[in-house]
Protein backbone atom coordinates (compact mmCIF):
# COMPACT_ATOMS: atom_id res chain seq x y z
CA UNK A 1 -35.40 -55.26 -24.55
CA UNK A 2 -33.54 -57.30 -21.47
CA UNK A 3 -31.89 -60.11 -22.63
CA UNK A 4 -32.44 -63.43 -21.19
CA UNK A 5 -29.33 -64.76 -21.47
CA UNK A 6 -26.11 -64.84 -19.19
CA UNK A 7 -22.69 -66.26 -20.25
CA UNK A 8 -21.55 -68.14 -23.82
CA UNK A 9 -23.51 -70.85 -24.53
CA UNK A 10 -21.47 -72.89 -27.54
CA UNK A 11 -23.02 -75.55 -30.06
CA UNK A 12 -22.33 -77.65 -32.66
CA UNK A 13 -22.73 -76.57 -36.52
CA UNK A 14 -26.62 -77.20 -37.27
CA UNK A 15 -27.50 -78.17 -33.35
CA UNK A 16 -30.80 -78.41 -32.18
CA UNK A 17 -31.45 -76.12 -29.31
CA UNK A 18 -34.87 -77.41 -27.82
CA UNK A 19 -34.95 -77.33 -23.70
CA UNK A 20 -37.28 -77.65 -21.21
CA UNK A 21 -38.63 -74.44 -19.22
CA UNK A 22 -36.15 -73.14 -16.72
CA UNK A 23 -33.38 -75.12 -17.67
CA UNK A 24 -30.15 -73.59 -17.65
CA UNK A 25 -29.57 -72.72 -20.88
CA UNK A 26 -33.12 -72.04 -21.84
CA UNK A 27 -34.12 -68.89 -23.43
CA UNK A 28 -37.20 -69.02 -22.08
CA UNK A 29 -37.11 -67.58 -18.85
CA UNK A 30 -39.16 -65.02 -17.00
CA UNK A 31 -42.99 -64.52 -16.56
CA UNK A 32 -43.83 -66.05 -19.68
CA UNK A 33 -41.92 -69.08 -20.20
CA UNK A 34 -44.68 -71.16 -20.84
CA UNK A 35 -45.34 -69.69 -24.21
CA UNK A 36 -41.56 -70.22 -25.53
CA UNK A 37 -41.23 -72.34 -28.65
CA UNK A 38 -38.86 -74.17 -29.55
CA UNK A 39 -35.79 -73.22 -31.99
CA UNK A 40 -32.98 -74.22 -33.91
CA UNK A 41 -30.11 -72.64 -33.63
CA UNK A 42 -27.21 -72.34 -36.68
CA UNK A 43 -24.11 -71.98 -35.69
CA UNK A 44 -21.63 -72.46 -38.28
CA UNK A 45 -17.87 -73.73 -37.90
CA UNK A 46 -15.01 -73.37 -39.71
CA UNK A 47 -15.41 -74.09 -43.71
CA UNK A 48 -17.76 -73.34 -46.17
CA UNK A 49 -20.69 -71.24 -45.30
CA UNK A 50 -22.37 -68.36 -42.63
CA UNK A 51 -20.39 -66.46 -40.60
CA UNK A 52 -20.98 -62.86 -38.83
CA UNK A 53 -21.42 -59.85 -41.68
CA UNK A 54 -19.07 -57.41 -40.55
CA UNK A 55 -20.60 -53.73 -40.05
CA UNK A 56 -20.32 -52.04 -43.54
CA UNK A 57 -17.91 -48.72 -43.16
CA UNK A 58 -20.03 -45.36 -44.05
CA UNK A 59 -18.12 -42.28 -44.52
CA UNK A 60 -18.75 -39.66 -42.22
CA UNK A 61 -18.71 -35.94 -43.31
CA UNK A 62 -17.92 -33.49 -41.06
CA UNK A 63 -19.60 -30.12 -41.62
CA UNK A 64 -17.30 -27.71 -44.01
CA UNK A 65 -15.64 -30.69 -45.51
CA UNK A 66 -16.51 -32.49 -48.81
CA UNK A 67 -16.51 -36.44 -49.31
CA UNK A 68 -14.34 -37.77 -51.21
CA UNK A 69 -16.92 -37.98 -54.22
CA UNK A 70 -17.49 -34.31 -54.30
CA UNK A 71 -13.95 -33.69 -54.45
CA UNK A 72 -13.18 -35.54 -57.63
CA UNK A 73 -16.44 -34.22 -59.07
CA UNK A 74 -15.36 -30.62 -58.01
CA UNK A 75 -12.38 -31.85 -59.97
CA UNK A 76 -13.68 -32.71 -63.07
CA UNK A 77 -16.40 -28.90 -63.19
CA UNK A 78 -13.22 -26.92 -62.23
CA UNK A 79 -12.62 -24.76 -65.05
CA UNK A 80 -9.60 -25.85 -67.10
CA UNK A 81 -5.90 -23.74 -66.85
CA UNK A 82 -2.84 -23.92 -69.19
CA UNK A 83 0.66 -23.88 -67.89
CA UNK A 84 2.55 -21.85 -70.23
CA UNK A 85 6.24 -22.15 -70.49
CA UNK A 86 7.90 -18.87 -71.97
CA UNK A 87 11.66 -18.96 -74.05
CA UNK A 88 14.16 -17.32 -72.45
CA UNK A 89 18.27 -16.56 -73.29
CA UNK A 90 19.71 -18.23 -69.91
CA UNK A 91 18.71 -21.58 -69.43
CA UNK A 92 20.41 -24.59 -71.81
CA UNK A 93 17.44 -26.60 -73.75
CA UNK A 94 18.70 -29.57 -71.84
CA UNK A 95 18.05 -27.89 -68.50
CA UNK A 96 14.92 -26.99 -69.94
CA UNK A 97 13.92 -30.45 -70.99
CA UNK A 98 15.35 -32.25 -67.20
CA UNK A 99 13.23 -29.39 -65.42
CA UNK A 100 9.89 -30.39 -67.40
CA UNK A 101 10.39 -34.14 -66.40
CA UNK A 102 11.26 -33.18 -63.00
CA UNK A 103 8.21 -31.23 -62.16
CA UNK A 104 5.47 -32.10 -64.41
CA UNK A 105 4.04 -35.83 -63.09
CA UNK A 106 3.99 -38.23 -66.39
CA UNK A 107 6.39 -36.04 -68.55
CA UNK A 108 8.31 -38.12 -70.87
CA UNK A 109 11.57 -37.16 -72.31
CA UNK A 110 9.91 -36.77 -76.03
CA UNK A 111 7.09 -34.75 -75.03
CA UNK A 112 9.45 -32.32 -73.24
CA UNK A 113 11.95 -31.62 -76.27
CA UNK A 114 8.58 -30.98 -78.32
CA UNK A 115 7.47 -28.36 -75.23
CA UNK A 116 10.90 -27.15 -75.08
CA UNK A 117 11.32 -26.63 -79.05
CA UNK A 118 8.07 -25.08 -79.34
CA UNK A 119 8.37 -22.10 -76.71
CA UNK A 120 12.54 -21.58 -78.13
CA UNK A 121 10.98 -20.82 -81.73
CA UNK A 122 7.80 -19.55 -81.03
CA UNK A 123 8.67 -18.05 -77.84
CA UNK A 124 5.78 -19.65 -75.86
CA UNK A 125 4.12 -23.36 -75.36
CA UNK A 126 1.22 -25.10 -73.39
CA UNK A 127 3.51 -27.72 -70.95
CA UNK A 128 0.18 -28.95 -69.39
CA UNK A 129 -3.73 -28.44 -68.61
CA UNK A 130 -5.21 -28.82 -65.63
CA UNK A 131 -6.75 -27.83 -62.76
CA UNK A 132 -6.33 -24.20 -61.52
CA UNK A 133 -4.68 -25.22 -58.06
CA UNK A 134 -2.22 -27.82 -60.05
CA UNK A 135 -1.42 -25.06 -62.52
CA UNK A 136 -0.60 -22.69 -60.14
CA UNK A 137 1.50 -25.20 -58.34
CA UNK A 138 3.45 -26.33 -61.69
CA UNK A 139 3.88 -22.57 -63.02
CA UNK A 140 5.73 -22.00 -59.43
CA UNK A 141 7.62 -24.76 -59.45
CA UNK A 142 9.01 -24.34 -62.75
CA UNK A 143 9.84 -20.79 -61.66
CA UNK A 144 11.47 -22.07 -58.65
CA UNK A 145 13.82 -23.94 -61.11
CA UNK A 146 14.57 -20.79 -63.09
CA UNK A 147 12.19 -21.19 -66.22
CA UNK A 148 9.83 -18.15 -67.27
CA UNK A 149 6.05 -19.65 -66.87
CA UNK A 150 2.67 -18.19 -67.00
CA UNK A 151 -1.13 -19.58 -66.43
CA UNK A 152 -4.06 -18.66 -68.67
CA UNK A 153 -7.59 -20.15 -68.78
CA UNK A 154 -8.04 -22.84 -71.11
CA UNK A 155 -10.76 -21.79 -73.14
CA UNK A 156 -12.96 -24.75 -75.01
CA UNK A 157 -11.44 -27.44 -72.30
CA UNK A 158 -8.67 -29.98 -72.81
């Protein structure tokens, strides 16, 4: 549809917009002009009240890749993986304990002596479960720090 209109045509808040056929700013022009009724017209100023709605943002999906809502529910039905950090004869306990804070997000000092004292006496312990990817990730990193780890399914979850 053609609009009628040319150029900005400003008002006051609330003004009433009632003109006669083929004035200037009349929107009701053309061939049948003659049948135009007359309008108000809202504008709103500054303060409380109105306004444009801005254009709500959709996500777009491109094909092959997920939304962000499948990813975290891929996430949460990815099968469960424990890191597994073996003893070994070369590295100090306090190494061992620094290493576990450095690469394991949300390690606290406590909870890495307990990890650490577990896999010196019983010569393995679970340092985290998690996803398969950020198992794999952990179990090379503390490998790249000189610590003997492992991954295994975790078997009845977290």
């Amino acid at each position: 549809m053609k609009s009628a209109i040319c150029g900005t045509i400003s008002f006051s808040p609330n003004h009433i917009f009632n003109p006669n056929t083929g004035d200037r700013y009349s929107l009701c022009t053309g061939q049948c002009s003659s049948l135009c009724i007359p309008m108000a017209l809202v504008s709103t100023g500054p303060g409380k009240g109105g306004g444009l709605l801005e254009k709500p943002v959709i996500e777009k999906v491109t094909p092959g890749r997920e939304s962000e809502f499948d990813l975290k529910k891929s996430r949460k039905t990815a099968p469960p993986y424990r890191v597994m950090l073996h003893n070994d004869d070369y590295n100090k306990r306090e190494y061992v304990v620094q290493v576990l804070m450095k690469v394991i997000p949300g390690m606290t000092v406590d909870n890495a002596v307990n990890i650490m004292q577990e896999a010196h006496y019983n010569g393995l312990s679970v340092v985290i479960i998690c996803a398969q990817a950020d198992a794999e990730d952990h179990c090379m990193q503390l490998r790249g720090n000189g610590l003997l780890s492992s991954i295994e399914p975790a078997s009845g979850g977290c």
